[in-house]
Protein backbone atom coordinates (compact mmCIF):
# COMPACT_ATOMS: atom_id res chain seq x y z
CA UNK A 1 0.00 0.00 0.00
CA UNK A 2 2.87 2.08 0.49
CA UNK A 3 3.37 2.70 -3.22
CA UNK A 4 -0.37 3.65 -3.57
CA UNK A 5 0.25 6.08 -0.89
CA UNK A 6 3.09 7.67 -2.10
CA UNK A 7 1.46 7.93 -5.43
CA UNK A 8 -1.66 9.91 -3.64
CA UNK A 9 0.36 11.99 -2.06
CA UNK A 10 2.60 13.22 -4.54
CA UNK A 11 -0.53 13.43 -6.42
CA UNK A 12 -2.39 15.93 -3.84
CA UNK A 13 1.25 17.76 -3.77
CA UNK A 14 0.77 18.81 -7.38
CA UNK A 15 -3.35 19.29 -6.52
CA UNK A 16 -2.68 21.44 -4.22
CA UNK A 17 -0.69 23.81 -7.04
CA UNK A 18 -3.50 23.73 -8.73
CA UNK A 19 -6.38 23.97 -5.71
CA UNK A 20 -7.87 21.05 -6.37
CA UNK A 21 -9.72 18.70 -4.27
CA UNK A 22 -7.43 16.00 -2.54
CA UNK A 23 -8.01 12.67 -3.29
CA UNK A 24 -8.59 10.11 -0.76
CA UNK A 25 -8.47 6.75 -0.84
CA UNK A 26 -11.38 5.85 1.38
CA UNK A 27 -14.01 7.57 -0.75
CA UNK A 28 -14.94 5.15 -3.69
CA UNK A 29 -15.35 7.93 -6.16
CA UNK A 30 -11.49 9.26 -5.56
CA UNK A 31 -10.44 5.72 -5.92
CA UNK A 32 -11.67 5.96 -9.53
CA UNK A 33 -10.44 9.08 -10.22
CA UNK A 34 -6.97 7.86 -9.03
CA UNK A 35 -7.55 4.40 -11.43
CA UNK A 36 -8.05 7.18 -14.03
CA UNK A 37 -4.75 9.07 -13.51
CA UNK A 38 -2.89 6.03 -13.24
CA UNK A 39 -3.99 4.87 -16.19
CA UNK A 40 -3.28 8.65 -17.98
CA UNK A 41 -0.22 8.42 -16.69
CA UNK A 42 0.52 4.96 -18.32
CA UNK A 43 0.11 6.05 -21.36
CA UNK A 44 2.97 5.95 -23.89
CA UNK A 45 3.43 9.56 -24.07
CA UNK A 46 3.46 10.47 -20.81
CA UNK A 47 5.08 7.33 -19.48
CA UNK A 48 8.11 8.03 -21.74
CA UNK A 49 7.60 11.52 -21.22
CA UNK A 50 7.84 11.90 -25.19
CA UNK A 51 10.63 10.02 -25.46
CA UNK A 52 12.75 12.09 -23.10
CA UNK A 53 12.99 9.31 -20.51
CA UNK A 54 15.30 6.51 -20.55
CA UNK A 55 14.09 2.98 -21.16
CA UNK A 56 15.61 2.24 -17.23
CA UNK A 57 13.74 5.62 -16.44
CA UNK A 58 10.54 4.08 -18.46
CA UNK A 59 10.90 0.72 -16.40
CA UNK A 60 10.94 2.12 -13.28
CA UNK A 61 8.22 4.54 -13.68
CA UNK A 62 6.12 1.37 -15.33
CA UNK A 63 7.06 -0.22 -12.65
CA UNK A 64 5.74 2.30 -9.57
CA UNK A 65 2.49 3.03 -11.65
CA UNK A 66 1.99 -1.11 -12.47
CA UNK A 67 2.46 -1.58 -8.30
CA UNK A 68 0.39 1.16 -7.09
CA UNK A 69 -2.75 0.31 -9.91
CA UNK A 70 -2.26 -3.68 -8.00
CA UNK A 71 -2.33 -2.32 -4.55
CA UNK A 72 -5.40 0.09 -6.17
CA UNK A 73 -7.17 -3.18 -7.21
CA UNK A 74 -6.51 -5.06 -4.23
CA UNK A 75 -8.22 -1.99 -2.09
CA UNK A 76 -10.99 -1.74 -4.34
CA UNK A 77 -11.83 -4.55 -6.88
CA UNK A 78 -14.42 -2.27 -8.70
CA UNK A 79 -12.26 0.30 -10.10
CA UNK A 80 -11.86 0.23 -13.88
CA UNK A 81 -8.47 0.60 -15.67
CA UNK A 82 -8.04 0.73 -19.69
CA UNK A 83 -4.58 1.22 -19.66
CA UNK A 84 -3.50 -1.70 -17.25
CA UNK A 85 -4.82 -4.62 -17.02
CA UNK A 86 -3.25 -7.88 -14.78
């Protein structure tokens, strides 16, 4: 869960820039809204950054989004992901 946590609150960090409403993870409706940006952020542009990244950069990026969308599944079964899928 840590990863999922981390991912949250990095995510609120850059909310807060932007005054938006914090996500949390006990509200069912945030949880989908954070299934949403994981899966935005998995996308091949953004996950390579445009192709600015590194593949080792890529991988370990993959790799953080890929654990906290599993610990995201195993706290709510019910959210939807396009982007990742087990």
């Amino acid at each position: 869960m840590k990863t999922l946590k981390a991912y949250v609150d990095r995510a609120n960090q850059w909310g807060a820039i932007f005054n938006s409403k914090p996500l949390d993870l006990n509200d069912p409706s945030d949880r989908q809204r954070i299934a949403s940006k994981i899966d935005s952020d998995l996308s091949p542009e953004n996950l390579t950054c445009d192709g600015e990244l590194s593949q080792s950069q890529v991988r370990a990026k993959y790799k953080e989004l890929t654990t906290a969308a599993n610990e995201l599944i195993k706290l709510d079964p019910f959210v939807e992901f396009y982007e990742f899928s087990l």
